[in-house]
Protein backbone atom coordinates (compact mmCIF):
# COMPACT_ATOMS: atom_id res chain seq x y z
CA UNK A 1 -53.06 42.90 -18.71
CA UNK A 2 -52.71 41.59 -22.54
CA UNK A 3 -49.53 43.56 -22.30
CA UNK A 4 -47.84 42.66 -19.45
CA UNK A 5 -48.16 39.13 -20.99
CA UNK A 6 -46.76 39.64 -24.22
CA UNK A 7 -43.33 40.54 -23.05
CA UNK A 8 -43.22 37.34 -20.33
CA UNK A 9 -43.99 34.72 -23.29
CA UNK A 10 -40.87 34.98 -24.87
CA UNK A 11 -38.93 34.52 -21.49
CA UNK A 12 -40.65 31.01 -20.76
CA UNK A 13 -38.46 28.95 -22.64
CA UNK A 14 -35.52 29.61 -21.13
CA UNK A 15 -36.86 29.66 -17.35
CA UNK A 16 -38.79 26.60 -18.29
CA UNK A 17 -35.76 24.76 -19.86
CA UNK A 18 -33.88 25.84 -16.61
CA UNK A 19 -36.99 24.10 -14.31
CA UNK A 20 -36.95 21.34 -16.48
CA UNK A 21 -33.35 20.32 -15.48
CA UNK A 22 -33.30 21.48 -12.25
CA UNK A 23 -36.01 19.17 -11.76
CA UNK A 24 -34.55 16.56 -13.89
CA UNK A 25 -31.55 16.71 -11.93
CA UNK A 26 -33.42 16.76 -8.61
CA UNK A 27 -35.31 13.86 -10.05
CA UNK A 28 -32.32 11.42 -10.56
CA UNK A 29 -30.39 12.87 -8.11
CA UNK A 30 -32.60 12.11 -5.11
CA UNK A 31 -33.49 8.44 -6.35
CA UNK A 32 -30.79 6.39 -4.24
CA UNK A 33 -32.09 7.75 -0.94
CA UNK A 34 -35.88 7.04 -2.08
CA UNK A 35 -34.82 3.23 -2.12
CA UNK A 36 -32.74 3.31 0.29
CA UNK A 37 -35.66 4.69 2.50
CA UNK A 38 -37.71 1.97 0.85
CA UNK A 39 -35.65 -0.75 2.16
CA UNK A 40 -35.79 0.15 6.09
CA UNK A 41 -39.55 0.61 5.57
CA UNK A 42 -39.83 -3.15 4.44
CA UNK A 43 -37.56 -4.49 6.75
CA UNK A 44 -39.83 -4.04 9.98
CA UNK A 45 -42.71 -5.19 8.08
CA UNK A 46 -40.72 -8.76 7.71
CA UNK A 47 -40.51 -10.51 11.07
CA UNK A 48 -44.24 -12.04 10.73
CA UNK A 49 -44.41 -12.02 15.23
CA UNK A 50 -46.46 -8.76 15.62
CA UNK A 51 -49.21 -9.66 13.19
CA UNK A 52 -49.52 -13.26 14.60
CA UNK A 53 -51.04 -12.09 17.77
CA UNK A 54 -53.25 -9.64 16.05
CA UNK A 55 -55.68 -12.11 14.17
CA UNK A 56 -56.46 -14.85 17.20
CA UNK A 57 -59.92 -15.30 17.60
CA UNK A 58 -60.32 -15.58 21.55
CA UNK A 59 -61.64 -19.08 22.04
CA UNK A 60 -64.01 -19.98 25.04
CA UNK A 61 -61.78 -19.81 27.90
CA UNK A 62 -60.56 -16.52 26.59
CA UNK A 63 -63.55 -15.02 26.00
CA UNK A 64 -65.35 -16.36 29.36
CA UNK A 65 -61.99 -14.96 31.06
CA UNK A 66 -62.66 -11.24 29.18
CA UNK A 67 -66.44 -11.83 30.71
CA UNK A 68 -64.83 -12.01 34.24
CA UNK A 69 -62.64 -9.43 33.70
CA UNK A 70 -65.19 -7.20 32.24
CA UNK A 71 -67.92 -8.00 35.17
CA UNK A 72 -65.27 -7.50 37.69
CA UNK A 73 -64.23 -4.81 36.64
CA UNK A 74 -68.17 -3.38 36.60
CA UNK A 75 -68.62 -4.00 40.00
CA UNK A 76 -65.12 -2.43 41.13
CA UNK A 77 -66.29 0.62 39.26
CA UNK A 78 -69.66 0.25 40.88
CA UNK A 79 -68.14 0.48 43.95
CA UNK A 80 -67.10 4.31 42.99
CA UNK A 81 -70.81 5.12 42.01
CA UNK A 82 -72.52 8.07 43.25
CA UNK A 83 -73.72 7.63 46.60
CA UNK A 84 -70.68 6.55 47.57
CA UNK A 85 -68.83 9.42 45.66
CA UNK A 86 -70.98 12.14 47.24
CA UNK A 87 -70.67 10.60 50.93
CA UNK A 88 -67.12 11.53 50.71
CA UNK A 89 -67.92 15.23 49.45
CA UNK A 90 -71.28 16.20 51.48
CA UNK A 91 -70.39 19.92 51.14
CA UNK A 92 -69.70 20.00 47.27
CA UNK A 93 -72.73 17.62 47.16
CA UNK A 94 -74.89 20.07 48.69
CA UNK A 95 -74.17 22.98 47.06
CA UNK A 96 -72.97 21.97 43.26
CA UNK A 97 -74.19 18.34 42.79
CA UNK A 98 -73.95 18.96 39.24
CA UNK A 99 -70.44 19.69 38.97
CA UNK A 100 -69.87 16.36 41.15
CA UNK A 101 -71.98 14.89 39.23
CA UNK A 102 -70.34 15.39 36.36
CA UNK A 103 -66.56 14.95 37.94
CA UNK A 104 -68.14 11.40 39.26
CA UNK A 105 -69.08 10.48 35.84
CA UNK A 106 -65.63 11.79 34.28
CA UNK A 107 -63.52 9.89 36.56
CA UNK A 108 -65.03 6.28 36.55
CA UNK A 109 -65.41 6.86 32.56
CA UNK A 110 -61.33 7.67 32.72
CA UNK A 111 -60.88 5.01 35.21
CA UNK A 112 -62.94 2.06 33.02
CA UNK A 113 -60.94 3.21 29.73
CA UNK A 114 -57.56 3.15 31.37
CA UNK A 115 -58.16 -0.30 33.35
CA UNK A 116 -59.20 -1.34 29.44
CA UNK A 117 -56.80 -0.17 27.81
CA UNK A 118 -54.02 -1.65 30.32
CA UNK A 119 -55.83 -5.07 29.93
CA UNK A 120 -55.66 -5.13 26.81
CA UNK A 121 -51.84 -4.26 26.54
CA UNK A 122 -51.31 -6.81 29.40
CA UNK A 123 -53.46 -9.32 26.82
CA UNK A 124 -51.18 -8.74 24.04
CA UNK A 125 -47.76 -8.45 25.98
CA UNK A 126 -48.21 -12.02 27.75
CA UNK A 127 -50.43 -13.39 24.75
CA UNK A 128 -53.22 -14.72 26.83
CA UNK A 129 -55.14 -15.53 23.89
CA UNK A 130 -53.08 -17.66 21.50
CA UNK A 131 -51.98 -19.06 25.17
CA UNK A 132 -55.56 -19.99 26.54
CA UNK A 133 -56.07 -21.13 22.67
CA UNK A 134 -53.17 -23.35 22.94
CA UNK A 135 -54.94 -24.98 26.17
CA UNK A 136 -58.30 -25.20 24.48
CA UNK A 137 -56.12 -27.18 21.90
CA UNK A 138 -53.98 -29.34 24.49
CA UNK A 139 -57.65 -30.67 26.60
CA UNK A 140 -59.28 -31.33 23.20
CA UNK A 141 -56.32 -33.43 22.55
CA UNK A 142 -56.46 -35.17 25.78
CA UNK A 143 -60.20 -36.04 25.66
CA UNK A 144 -59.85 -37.41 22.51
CA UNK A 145 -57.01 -39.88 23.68
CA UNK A 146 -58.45 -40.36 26.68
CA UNK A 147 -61.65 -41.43 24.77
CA UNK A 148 -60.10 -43.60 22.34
CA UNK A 149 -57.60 -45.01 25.13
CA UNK A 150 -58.04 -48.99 24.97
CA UNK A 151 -55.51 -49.52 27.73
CA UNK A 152 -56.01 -49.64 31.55
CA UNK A 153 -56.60 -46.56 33.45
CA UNK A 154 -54.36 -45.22 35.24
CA UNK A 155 -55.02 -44.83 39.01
CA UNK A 156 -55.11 -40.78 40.06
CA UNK A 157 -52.13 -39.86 42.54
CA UNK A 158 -54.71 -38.30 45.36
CA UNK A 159 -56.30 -42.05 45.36
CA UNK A 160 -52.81 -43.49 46.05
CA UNK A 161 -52.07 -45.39 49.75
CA UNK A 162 -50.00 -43.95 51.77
CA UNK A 163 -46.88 -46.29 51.31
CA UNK A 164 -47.25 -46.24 47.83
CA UNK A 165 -46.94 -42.46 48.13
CA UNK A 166 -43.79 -42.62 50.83
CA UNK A 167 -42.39 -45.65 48.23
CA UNK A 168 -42.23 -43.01 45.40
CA UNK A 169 -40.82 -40.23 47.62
CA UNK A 170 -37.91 -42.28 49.06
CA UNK A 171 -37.07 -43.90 45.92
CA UNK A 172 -35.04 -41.52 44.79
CA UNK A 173 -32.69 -41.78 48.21
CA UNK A 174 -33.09 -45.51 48.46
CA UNK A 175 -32.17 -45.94 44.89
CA UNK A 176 -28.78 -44.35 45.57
CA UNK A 177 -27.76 -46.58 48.41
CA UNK A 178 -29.19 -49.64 47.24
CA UNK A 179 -26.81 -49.15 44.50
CA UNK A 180 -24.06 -48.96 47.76
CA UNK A 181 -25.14 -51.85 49.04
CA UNK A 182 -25.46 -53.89 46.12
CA UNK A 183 -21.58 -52.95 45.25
CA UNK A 184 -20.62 -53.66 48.95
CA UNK A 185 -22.02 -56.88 48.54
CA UNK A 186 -21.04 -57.75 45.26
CA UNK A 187 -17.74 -56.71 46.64
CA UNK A 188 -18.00 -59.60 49.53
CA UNK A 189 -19.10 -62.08 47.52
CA UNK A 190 -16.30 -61.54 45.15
CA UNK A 191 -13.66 -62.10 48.62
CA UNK A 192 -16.15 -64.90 50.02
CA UNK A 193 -15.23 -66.85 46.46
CA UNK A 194 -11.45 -66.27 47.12
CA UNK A 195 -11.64 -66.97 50.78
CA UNK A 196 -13.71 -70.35 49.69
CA UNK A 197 -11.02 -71.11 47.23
CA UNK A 198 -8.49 -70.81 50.05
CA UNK A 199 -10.20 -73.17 52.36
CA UNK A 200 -10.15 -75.81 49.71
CA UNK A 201 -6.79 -75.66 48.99
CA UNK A 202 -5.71 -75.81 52.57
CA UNK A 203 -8.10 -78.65 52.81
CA UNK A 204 -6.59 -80.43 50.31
CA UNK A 205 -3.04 -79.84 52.05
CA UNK A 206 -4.17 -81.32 55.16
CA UNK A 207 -5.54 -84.28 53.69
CA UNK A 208 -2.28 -84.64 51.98
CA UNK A 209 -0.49 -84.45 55.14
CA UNK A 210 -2.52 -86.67 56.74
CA UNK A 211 -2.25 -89.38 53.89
CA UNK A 212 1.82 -88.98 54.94
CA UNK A 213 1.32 -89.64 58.38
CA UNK A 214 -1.22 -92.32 58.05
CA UNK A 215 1.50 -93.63 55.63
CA UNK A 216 4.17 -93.53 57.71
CA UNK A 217 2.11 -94.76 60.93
CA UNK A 218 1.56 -97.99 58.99
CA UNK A 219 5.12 -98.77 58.37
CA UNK A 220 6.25 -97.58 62.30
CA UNK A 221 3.23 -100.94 62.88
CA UNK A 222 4.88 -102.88 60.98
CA UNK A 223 8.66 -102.39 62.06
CA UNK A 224 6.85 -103.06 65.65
CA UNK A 225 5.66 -105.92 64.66
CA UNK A 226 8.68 -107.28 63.25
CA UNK A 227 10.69 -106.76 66.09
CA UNK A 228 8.15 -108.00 68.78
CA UNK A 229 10.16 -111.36 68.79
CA UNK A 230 13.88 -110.37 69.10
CA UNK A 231 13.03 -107.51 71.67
CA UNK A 232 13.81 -109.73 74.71
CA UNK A 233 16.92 -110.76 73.81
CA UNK A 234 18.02 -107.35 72.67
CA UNK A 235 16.68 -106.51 75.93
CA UNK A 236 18.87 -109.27 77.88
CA UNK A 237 22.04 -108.49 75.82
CA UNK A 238 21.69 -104.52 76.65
CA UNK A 239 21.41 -105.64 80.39
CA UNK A 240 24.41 -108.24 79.95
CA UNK A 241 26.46 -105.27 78.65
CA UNK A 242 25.42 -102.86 81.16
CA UNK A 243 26.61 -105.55 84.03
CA UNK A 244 29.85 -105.89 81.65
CA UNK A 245 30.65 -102.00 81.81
CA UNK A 246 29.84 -101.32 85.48
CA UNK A 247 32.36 -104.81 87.03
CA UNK A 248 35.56 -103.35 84.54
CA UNK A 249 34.42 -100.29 85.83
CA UNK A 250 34.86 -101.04 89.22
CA UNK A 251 37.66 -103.45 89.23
């Protein structure tokens, strides 16, 4: 053995100098993909989303709603208990009722981990925790401003009347042609003004007009009056004429 050493010793250095730049080279050679594999690593680990629903605390809602679930689920597998389970298999029951037994116990245990393990995926999916948190939040909030409210309180909508109730539903419809009606009738007034205006200025024409004739009615009195007193002889001399015209005529 001491001589099969000796002659290996002096061949170490170079097979030693050959691993240590081999591995030197393998060293620096593979370093770019080492970080570049460190980078994708890190990158998923960024978005903080999946951890936030990790760490909620279930508050009371959420717990008292994993208590339902949980009981519920209890009886449902209760339901699947054993004399139930061997009333469907009387023959198996009779002659290997350990064996059912024991398939009984296997499939409700499979059955209560799976309808877990589904919850649970269902919990974190839809993130009924930080959700039923959020509520637990949003009444706390309300209390408190209901409780330090100072104004009036506001009447609940199943104590309403009835035409209060049908006055909020049609408001929405009646809105939309009061709004018609009220531009219809601004509309009207706005021609009633001009039609008004109109009627005064005709008005004011008639009086005019009858200012004229009243005008000229007094001075058709007068020229009446001032020839009341040679009428009759204008009257004699027109029949004077008339006799006149009708003897030349004849002679």
């Amino acid at each position: 053995m001491a001589a099969s050493r000796t002659p290996r010793e002096p061949s170490a250095d170079p097979n030693s100098q050959l691993q240590a730049e081999q591995a030197q080279a393998s060293s620096t050679a593979p370093q770019q993909p080492t970080t570049t594999d460190e980078q994708p690593a890190t990158e998923p680990a960024s978005p903080p989303l999946p951890q936030r629903h990790t760490a909620v605390t279930p508050g009371p809602r959420a717990s008292r709603f994993r208590e339902v679930y949980a009981q519920s689920l209890k009886r449902t597998l209760g339901k699947a208990g054993w004399e139930n389970f061997k009333g469907c298999y009387p023959t198996v029951a009779g002659s290997a009722e350990g064996v059912l037994r024991q398939v009984q116990g296997q499939m409700v245990e499979k059955l209560g981990e799976k309808c877990e393990r589904e919850f649970e995926s269902i919990m974190v999916a839809r993130q009924v925790v930080p959700k039923l948190n959020e509520l637990e939040s949003l009444i706390a909030e309300a209390s408190t401003r209901r409780a330090s409210a100072t104004g009036p309180v506001p009447t609940p909508p199943h104590v309403l009347p009835p035409s209060t109730i049908l006055s909020a539903h049609l408001h929405p419809h009646l809105s939309s042609h009061s709004a018609q009606l009220s531009a219809r009738l601004s509309s009207t007034q706005s021609q009633n003004a001009l039609l008004h205006d109109e009627v005064l200025r005709q008005r004011m024409e008639i009086e005019e007009l009858l200012g004229r004739l009243e005008s000229v009615e007094g001075d058709v009195r007068k020229a009446n009056e001032a020839l009341e007193g040679v009428v009759g002889e204008l009257a004699r001399e027109s029949r004077e004429g008339e006799g006149v015209l009708k003897a030349k005529t004849t002679a």
